[in-house]
Protein backbone atom coordinates (compact mmCIF):
# COMPACT_ATOMS: atom_id res chain seq x y z
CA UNK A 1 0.00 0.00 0.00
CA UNK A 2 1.53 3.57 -0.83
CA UNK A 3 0.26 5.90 2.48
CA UNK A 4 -0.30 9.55 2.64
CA UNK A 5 -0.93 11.30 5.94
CA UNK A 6 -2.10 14.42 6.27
CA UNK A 7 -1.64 16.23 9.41
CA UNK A 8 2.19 15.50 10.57
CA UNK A 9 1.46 16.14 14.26
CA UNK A 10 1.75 14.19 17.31
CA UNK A 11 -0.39 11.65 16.00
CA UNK A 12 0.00 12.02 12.32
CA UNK A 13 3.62 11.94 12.66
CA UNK A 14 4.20 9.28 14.53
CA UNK A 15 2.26 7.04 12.88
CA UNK A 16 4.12 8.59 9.20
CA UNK A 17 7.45 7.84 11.13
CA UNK A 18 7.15 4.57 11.68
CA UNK A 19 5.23 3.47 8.66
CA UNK A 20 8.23 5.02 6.98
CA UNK A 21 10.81 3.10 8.99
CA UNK A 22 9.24 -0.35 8.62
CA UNK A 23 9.56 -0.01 4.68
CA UNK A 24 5.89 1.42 3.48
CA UNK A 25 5.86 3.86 0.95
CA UNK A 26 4.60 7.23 2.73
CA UNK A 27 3.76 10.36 1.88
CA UNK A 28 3.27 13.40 4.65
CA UNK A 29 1.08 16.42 3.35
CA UNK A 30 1.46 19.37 5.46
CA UNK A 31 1.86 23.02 5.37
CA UNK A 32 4.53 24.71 2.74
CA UNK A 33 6.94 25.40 6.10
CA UNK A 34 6.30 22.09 7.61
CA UNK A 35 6.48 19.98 4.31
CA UNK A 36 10.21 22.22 3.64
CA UNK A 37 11.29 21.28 7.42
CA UNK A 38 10.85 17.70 6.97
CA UNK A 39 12.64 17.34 3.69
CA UNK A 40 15.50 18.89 4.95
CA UNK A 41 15.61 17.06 8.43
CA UNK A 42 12.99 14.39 8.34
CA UNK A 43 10.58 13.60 11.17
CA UNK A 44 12.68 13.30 14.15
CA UNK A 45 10.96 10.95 16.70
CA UNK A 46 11.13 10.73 20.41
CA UNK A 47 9.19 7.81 21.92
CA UNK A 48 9.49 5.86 25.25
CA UNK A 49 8.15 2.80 23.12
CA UNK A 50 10.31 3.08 19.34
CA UNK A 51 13.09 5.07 20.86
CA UNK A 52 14.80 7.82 19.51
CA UNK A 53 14.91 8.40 15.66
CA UNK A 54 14.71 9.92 12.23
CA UNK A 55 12.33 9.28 9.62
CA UNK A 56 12.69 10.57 5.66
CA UNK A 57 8.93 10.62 4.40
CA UNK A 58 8.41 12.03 1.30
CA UNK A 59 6.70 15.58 2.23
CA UNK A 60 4.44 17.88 0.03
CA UNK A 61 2.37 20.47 0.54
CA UNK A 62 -0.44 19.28 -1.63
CA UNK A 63 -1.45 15.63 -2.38
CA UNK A 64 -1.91 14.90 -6.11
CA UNK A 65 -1.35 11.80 -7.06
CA UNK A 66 -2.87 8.29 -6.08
CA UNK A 67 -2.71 7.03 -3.17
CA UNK A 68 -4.39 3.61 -1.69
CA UNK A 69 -4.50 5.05 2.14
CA UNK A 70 -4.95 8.72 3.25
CA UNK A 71 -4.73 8.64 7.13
CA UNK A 72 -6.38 12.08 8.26
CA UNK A 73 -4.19 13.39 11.60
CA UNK A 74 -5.40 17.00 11.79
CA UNK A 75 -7.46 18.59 14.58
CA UNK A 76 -11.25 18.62 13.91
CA UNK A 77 -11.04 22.38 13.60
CA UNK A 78 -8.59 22.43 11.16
CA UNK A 79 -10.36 19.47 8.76
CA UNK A 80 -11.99 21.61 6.23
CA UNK A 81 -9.10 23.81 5.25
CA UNK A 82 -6.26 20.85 5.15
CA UNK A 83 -8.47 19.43 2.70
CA UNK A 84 -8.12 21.56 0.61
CA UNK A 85 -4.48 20.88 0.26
CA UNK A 86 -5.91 16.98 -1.47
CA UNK A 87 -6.98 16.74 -4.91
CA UNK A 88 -7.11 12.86 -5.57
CA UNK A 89 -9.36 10.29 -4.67
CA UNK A 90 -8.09 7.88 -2.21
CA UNK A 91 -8.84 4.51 -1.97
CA UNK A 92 -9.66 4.31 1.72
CA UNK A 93 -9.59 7.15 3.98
CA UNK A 94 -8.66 6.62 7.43
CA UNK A 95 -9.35 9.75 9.92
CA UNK A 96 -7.84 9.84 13.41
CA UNK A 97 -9.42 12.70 14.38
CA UNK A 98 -11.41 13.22 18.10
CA UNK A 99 -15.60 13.24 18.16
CA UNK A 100 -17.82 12.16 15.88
CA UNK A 101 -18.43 15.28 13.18
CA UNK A 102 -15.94 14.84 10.52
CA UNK A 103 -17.14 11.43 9.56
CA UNK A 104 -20.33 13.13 7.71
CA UNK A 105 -18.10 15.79 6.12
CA UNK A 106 -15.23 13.34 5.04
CA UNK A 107 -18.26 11.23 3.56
CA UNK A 108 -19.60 14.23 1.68
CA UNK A 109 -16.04 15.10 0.11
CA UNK A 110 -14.93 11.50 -0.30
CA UNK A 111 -17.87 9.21 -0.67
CA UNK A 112 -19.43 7.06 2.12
CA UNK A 113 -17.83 3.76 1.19
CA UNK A 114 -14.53 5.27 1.06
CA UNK A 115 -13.97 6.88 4.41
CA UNK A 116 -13.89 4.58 7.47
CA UNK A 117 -14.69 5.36 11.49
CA UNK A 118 -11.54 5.29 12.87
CA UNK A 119 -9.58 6.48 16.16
CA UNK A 120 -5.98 6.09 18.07
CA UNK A 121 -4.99 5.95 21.63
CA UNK A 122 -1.44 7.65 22.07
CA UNK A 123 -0.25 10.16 24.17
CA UNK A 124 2.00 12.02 21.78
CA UNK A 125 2.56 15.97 21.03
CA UNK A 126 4.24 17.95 18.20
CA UNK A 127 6.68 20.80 20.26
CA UNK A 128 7.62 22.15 16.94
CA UNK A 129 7.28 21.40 13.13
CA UNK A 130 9.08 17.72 12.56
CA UNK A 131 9.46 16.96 16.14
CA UNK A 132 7.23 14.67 17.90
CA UNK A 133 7.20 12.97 21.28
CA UNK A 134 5.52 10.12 21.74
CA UNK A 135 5.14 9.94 26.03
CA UNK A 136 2.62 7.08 27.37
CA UNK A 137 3.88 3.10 25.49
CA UNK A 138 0.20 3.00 24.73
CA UNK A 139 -0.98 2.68 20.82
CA UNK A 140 -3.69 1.69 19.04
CA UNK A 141 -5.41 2.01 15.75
CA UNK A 142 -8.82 0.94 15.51
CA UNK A 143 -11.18 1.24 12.30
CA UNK A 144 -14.58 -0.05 11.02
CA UNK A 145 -16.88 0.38 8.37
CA UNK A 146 -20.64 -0.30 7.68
CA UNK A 147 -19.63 -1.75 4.30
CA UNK A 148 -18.60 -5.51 4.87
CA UNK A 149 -16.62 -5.10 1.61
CA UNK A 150 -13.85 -3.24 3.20
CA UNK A 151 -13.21 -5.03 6.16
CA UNK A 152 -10.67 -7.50 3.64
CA UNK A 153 -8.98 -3.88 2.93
CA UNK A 154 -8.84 -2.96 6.69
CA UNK A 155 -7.07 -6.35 7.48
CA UNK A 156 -4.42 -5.42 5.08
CA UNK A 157 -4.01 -2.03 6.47
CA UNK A 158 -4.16 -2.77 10.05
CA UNK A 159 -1.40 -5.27 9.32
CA UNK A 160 0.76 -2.84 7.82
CA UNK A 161 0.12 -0.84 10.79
CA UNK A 162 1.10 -4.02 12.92
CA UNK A 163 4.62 -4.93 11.18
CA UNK A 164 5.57 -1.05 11.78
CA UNK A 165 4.85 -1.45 15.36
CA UNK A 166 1.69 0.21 15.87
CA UNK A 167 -1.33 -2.09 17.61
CA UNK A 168 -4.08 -2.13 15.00
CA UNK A 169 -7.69 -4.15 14.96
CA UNK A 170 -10.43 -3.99 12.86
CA UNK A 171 -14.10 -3.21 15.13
CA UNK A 172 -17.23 -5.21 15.02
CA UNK A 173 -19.31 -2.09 14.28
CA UNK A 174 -18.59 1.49 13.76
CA UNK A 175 -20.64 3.00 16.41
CA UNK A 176 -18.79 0.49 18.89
CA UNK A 177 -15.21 1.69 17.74
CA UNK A 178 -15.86 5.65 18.10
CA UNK A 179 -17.58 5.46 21.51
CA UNK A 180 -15.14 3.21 23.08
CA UNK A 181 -12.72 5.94 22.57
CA UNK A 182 -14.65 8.88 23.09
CA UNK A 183 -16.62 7.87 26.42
CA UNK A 184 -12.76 7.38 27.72
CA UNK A 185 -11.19 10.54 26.18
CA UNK A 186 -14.19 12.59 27.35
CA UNK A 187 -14.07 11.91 30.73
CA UNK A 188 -10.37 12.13 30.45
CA UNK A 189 -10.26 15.67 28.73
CA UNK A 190 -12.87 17.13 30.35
CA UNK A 191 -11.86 16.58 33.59
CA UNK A 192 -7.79 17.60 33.23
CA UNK A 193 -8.75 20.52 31.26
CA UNK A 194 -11.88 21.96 33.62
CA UNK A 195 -9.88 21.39 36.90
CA UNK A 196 -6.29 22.10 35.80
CA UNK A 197 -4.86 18.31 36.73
CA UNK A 198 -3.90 15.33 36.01
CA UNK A 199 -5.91 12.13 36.45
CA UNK A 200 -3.76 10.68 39.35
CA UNK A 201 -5.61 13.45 41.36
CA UNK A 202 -8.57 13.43 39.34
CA UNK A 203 -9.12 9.49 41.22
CA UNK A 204 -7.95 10.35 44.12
CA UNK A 205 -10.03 13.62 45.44
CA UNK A 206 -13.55 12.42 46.00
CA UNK A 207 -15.19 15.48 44.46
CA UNK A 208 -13.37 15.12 41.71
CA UNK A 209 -13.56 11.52 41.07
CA UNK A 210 -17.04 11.85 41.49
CA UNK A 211 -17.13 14.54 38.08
CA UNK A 212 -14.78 11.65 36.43
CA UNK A 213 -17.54 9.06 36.99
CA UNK A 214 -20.62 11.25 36.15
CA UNK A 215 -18.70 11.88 32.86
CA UNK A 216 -17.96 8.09 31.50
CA UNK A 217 -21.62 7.09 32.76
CA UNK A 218 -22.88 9.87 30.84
CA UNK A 219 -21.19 9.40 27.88
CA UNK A 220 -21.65 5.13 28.05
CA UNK A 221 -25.38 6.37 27.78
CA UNK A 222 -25.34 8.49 24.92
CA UNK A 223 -22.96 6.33 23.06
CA UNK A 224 -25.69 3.31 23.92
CA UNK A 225 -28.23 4.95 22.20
CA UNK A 226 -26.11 5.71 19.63
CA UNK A 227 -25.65 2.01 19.18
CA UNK A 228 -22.43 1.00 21.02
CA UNK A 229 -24.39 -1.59 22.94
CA UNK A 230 -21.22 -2.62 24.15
CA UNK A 231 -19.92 0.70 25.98
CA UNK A 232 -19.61 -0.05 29.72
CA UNK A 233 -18.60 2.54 32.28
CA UNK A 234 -16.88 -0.27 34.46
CA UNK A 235 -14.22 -1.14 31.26
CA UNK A 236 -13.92 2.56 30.37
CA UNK A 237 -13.21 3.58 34.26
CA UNK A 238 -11.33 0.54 34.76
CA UNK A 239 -9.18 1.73 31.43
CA UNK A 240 -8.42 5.18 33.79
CA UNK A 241 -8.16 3.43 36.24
CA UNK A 242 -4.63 1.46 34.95
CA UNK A 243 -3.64 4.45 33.17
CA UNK A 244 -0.46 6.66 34.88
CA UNK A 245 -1.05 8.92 37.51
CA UNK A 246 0.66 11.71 35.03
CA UNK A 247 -1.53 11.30 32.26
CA UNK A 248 -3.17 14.53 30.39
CA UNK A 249 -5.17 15.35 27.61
CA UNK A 250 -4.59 17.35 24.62
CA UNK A 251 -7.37 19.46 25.30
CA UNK A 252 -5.50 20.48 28.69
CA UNK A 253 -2.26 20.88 26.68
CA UNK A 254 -4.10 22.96 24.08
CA UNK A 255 -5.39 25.23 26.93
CA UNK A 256 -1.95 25.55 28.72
CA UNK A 257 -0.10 26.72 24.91
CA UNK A 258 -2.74 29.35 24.23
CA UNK A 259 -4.69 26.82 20.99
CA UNK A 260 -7.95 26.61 20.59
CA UNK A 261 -9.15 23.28 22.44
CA UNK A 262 -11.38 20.72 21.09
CA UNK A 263 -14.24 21.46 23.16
CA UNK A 264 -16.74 21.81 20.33
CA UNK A 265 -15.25 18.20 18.54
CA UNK A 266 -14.70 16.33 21.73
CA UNK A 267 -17.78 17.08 24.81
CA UNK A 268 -19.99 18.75 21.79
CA UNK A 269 -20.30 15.95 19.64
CA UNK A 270 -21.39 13.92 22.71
CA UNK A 271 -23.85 16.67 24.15
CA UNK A 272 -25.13 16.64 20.30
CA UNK A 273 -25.77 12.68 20.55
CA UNK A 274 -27.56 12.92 23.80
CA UNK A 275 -29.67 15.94 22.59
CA UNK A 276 -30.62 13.84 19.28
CA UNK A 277 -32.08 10.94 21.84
CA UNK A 278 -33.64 12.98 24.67
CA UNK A 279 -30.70 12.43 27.11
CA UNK A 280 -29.49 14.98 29.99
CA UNK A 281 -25.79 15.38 30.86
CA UNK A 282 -25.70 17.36 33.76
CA UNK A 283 -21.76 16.34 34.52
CA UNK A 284 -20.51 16.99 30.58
CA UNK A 285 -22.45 19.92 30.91
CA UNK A 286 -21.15 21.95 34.07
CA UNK A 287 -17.27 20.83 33.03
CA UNK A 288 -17.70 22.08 29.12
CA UNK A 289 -18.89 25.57 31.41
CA UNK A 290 -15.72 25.78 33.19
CA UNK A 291 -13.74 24.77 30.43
CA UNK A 292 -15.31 27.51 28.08
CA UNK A 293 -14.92 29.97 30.38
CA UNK A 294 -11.41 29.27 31.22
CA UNK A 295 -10.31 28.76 27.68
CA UNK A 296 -12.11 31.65 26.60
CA UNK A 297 -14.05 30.15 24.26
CA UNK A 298 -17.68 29.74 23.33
CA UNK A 299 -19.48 26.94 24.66
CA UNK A 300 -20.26 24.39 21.72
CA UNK A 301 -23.92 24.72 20.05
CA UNK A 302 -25.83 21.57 20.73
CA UNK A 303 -28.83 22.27 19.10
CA UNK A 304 -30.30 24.57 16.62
């Protein structure tokens, strides 16, 4: 499979890094300035799993040619205008973006059979253009589709994702692979980024714990109705539960540099589920408030 990634970032460079390393053809699609960095110096890699190295992906600032895989890395807020940097049709389109929203407008642009639901776990960041750290050994790529055609595709892929290192499984269902990520990160970001911590405290301060829990058993209810019969709030605690007492979001970080969170991709896309289905969120609710206000940002639209 030749591979273009679009969105070089914590995420999108990582996984271009190492998809690189193990052999694959890849190509990264990124800004002018970021392309130009890493075709001078590569994607230089810090990661307490892969180590320390450098990866030479060819990098462009507009994708043009074929392409069997596009894997979509960007931030939800910055979708629309990074595509316009791709004028070809890819075979399969892979996003790894947070929430639920982009999956309608990557199916407008690219088709409905072509784009798949997908989402990684991974703790990494992007401190400057080419650089990423990769912090927590946790990663994995998960992906579905509603078209039973693909899944032969998304074997192939995943295993190309496997021989470069990166944990990769194909879902039963594609409501059932978003939610189990985003009833986790949810609680997660919400949390770090409304009270200013990390989740070691988060678990152990009662009142806080208590905001963690509300959170997850919101969430597992709106991503139930959404068809994720599978969703628990005991796995998705118990997941936060084994995670390090350090751990973060990138909302938090987002907040803390002075970026735009994901508030309206990440908690909105989950207060616009529940809305669709008649379902209060009192918990998701009061933390998107005190997030919003100490972002200074609006507080996402739910309904119109």
């Amino acid at each position: 499979m030749k591979i273009a990634v679009l969105g070089p970032g914590g995420v999108g460079g990582l996984i271009a890094g190492l998809l690189e390393r193990a052999g694959t053809p890849v190509l990264v699609v990124a800004r002018e300035q970021t392309a130009t960095v890493i075709s001078e110096r590569g994607l230089r890699i810090d990661s307490v799993s892969f180590g320390e190295f450098v990866s030479h992906p060819r990098a462009v600032s507009h994708l043009d040619e074929p392409v069997d895989v596009l894997i979509l890395a960007t931030k939800a807020s910055g979708l629309v205008p990074a595509l316009e940097r791709v004028t070809t049709q890819p075979g399969l389109v892979l996003p790894l973006l947070n929430g639920l929203d982009h999956l309608a407008v990557l199916r407008e642009r690219f088709g409905a059979d072509a784009v798949l639901a997908g989402t990684i776990r991974v703790e990494a960041d992007r401190p400057e253009p080419g650089v990423v750290v990769h912090t927590s050994p946790f990663l994995l790529v998960e992906m579905a589709s509603h078209d039973p055609d693909k899944r032969a595709s998304m074997k192939s892929l995943a295993q190309l994702l496997k021989d470069a290192g990166v944990s990769a499984r194909v879902g039963a269902s594609e409501a059932q692979v978003m939610w189990s990520k985003l009833v986790r990160l949810n609680a997660l970001a919400c949390t770090t980024s409304a009270f200013e911590t990390q989740l070691g405290e988060i678990r152990s301060t009662p009142e806080l714990r208590a905001a963690l829990v509300g959170t997850i058993e919101e969430g597992c209810a709106v991503g139930q109705a959404e068809g994720a019969t599978d969703v628990d709030p005991a796995i998705a605690l118990g997941e936060l539960e084994q995670a390090h007492a350090t751990l973060g979001s990138s909302m938090q970080r987002d907040i803390a540099a002075g970026r735009e969170p994901e508030l309206d991709a990440i908690p909105g896309s989950v207060l616009r589920a529940a809305a669709r289905h008649g379902i209060e969120c009192p918990t998701i609710e009061r933390l998107v408030g005190l997030i919003a206000a100490r972002a200074g940002v609006p507080v996402p639209v739910v309904a119109s």
